[in-house]
N, C-alpha and C. Protein backbone atom coordinates (compact mmCIF):
# COMPACT_ATOMS: atom_id res chain seq x y z
N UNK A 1 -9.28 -2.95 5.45
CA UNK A 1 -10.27 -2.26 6.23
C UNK A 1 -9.61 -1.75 7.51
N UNK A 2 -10.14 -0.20 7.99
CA UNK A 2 -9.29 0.07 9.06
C UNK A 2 -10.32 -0.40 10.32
N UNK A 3 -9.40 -0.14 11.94
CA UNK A 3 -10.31 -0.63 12.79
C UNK A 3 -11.01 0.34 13.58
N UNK A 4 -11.69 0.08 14.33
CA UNK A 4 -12.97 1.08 14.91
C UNK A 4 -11.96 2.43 15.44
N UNK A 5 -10.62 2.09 16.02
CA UNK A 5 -10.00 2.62 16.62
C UNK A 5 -8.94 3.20 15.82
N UNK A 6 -8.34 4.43 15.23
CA UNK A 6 -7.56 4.53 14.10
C UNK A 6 -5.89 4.04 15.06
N UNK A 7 -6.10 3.79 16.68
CA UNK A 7 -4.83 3.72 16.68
C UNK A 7 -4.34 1.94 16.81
N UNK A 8 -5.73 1.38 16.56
CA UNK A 8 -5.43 -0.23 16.13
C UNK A 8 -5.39 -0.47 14.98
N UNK A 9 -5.28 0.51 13.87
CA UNK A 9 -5.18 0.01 12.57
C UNK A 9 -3.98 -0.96 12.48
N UNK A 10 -2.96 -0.73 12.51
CA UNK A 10 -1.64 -1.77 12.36
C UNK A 10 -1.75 -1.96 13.07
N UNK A 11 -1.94 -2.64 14.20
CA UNK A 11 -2.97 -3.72 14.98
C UNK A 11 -2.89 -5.47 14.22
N UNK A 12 -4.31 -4.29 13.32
CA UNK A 12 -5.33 -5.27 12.98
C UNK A 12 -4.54 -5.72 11.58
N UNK A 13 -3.60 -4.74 11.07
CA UNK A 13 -2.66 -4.83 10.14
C UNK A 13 -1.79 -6.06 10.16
N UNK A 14 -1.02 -6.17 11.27
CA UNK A 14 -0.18 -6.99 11.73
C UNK A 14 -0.89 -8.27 12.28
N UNK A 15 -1.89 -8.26 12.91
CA UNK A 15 -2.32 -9.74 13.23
C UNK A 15 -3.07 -10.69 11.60
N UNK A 16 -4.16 -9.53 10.90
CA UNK A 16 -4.43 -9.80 9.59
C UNK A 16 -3.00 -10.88 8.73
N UNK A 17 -1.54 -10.38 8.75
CA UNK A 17 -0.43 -10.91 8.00
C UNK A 17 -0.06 -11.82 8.85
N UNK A 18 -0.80 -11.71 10.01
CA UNK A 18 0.29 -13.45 10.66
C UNK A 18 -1.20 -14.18 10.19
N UNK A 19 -2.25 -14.28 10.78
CA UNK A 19 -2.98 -14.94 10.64
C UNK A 19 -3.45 -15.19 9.45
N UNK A 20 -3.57 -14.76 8.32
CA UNK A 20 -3.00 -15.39 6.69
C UNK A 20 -2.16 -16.10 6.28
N UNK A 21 -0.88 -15.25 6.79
CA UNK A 21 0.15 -16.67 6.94
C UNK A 21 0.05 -18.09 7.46
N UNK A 22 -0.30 -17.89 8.40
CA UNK A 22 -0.18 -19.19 9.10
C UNK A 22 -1.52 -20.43 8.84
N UNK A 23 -2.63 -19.32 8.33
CA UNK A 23 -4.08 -20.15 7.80
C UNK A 23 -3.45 -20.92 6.57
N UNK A 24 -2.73 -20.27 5.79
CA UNK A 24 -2.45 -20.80 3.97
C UNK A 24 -1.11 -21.09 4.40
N UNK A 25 -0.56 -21.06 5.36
CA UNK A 25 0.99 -21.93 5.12
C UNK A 25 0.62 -22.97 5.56
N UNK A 26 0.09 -22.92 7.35
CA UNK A 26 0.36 -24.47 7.79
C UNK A 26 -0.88 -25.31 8.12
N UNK A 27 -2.14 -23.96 8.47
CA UNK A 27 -3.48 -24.63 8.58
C UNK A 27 -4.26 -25.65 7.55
N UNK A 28 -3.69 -24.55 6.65
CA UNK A 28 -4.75 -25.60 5.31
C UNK A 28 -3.94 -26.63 4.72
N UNK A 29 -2.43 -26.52 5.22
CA UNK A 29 -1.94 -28.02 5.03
C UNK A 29 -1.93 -29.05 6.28
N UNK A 30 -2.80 -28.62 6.84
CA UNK A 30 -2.71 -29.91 7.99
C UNK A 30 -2.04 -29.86 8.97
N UNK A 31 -1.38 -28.59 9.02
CA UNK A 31 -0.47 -28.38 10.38
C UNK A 31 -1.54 -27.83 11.40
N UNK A 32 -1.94 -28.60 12.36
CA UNK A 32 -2.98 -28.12 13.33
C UNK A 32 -2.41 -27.53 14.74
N UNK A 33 -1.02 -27.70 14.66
CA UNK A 33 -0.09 -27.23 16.02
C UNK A 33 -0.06 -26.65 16.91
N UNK A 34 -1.01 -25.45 16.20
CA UNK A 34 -1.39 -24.00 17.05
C UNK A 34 -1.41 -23.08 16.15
N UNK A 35 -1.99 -21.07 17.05
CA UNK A 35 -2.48 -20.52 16.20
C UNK A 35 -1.06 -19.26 16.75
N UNK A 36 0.24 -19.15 16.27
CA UNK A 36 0.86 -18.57 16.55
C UNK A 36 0.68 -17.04 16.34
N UNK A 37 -0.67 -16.32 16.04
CA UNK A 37 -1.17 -15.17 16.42
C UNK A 37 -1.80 -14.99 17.30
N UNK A 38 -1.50 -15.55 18.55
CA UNK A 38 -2.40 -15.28 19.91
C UNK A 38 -2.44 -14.23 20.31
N UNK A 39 -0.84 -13.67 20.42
CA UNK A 39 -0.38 -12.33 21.48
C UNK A 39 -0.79 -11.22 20.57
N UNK A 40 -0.70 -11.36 19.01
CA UNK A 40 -1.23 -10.22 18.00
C UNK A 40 -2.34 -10.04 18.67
N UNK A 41 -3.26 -11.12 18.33
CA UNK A 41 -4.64 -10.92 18.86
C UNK A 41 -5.04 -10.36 19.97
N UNK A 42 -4.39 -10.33 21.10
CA UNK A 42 -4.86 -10.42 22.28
C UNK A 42 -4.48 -8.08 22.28
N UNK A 43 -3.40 -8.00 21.37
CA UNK A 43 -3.58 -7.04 21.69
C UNK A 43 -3.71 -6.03 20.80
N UNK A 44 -4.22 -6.51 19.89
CA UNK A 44 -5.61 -5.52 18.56
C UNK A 44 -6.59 -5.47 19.90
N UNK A 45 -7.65 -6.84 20.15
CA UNK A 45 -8.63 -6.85 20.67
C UNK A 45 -8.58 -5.81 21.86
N UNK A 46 -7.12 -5.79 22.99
CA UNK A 46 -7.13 -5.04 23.95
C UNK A 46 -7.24 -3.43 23.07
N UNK A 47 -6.73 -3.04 22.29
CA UNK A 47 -6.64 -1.75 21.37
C UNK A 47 -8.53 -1.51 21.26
N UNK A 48 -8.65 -2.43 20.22
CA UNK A 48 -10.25 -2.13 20.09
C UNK A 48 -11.67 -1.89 21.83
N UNK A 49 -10.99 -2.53 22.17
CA UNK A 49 -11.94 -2.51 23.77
C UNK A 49 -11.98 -1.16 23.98
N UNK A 50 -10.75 -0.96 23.90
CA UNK A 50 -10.13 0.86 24.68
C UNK A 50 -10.81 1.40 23.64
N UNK A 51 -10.72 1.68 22.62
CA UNK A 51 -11.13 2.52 21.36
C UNK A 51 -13.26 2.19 21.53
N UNK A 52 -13.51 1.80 21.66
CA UNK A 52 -14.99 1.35 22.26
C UNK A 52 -15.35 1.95 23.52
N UNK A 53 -14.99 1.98 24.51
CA UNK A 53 -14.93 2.82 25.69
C UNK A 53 -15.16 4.28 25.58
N UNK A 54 -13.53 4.53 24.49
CA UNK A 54 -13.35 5.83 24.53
C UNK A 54 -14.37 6.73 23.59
N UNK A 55 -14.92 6.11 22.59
CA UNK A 55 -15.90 6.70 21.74
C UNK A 55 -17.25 6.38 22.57
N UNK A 56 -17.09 5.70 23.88
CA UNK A 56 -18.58 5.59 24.12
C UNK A 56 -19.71 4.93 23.26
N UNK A 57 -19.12 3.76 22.56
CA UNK A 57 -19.73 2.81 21.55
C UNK A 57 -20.98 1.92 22.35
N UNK A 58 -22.51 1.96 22.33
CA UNK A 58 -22.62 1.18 23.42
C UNK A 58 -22.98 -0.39 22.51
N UNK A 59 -22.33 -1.25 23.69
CA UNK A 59 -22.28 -2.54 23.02
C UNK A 59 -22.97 -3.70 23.78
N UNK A 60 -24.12 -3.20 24.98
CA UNK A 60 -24.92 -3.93 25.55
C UNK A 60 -25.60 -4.91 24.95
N UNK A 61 -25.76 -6.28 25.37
CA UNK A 61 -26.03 -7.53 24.49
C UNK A 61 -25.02 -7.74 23.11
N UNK A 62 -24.47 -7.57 23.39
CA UNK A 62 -22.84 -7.59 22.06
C UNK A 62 -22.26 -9.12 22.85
N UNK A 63 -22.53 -10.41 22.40
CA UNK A 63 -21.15 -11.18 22.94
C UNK A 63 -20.18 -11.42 21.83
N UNK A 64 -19.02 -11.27 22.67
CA UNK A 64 -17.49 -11.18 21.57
C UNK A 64 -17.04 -12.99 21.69
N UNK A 65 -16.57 -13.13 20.72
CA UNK A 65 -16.18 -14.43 20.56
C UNK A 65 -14.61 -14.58 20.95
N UNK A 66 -14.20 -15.82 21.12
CA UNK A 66 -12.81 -15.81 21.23
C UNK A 66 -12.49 -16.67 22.52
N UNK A 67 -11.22 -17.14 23.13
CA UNK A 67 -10.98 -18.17 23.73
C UNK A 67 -11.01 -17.29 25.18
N UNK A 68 -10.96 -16.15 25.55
CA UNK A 68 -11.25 -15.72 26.77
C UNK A 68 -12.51 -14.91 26.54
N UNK A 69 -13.45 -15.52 26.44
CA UNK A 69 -14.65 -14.78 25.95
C UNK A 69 -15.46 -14.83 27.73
N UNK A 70 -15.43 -15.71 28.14
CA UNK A 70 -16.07 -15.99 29.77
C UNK A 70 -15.07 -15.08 31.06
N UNK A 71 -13.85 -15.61 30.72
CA UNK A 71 -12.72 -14.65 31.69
C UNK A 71 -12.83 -13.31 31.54
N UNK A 72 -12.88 -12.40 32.98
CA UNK A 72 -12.94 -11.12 33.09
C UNK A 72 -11.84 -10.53 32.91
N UNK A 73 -11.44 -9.69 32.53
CA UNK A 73 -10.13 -8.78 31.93
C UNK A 73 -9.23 -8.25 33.06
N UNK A 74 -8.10 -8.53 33.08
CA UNK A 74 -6.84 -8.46 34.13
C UNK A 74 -6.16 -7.14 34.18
């Protein structure tokens, strides 16, 4: 599936293949260590924000999930 933004597609491409990996390599065997797609993540999500903006998407009462979901954007 592509993302809202055509220029986060490999983005969402590239965090999609770590975060598969790492769910069926080390998650579902019990490796709880950490989620070594953070920085992927952090910057699909920054891609998609911009791509939302720029189409003028309105997303009032929208809450986004995720570990900086309360922190305001830097």
């Amino acid at each position: 599936m592509n993302s809202v933004g055509e220029a986060c597609t490999e983005l969402k491409r590239e965090y999609d293949t770590c975060f598969n990996r790492w769910f069926a390599e080390k998650f579902l065997k019990g490796d709880r260590s950490g989620d070594p797609c953070t920085e992927s993540f952090r910057k699909y999500q920054r891609c998609v924000q911009a791509a939302i903006k720029e189409k003028e998407i309105p997303i009032d009462g929208v809450d986004f999930m995720g570990p900086n979901k309360d922190k305001p954007e830097s």
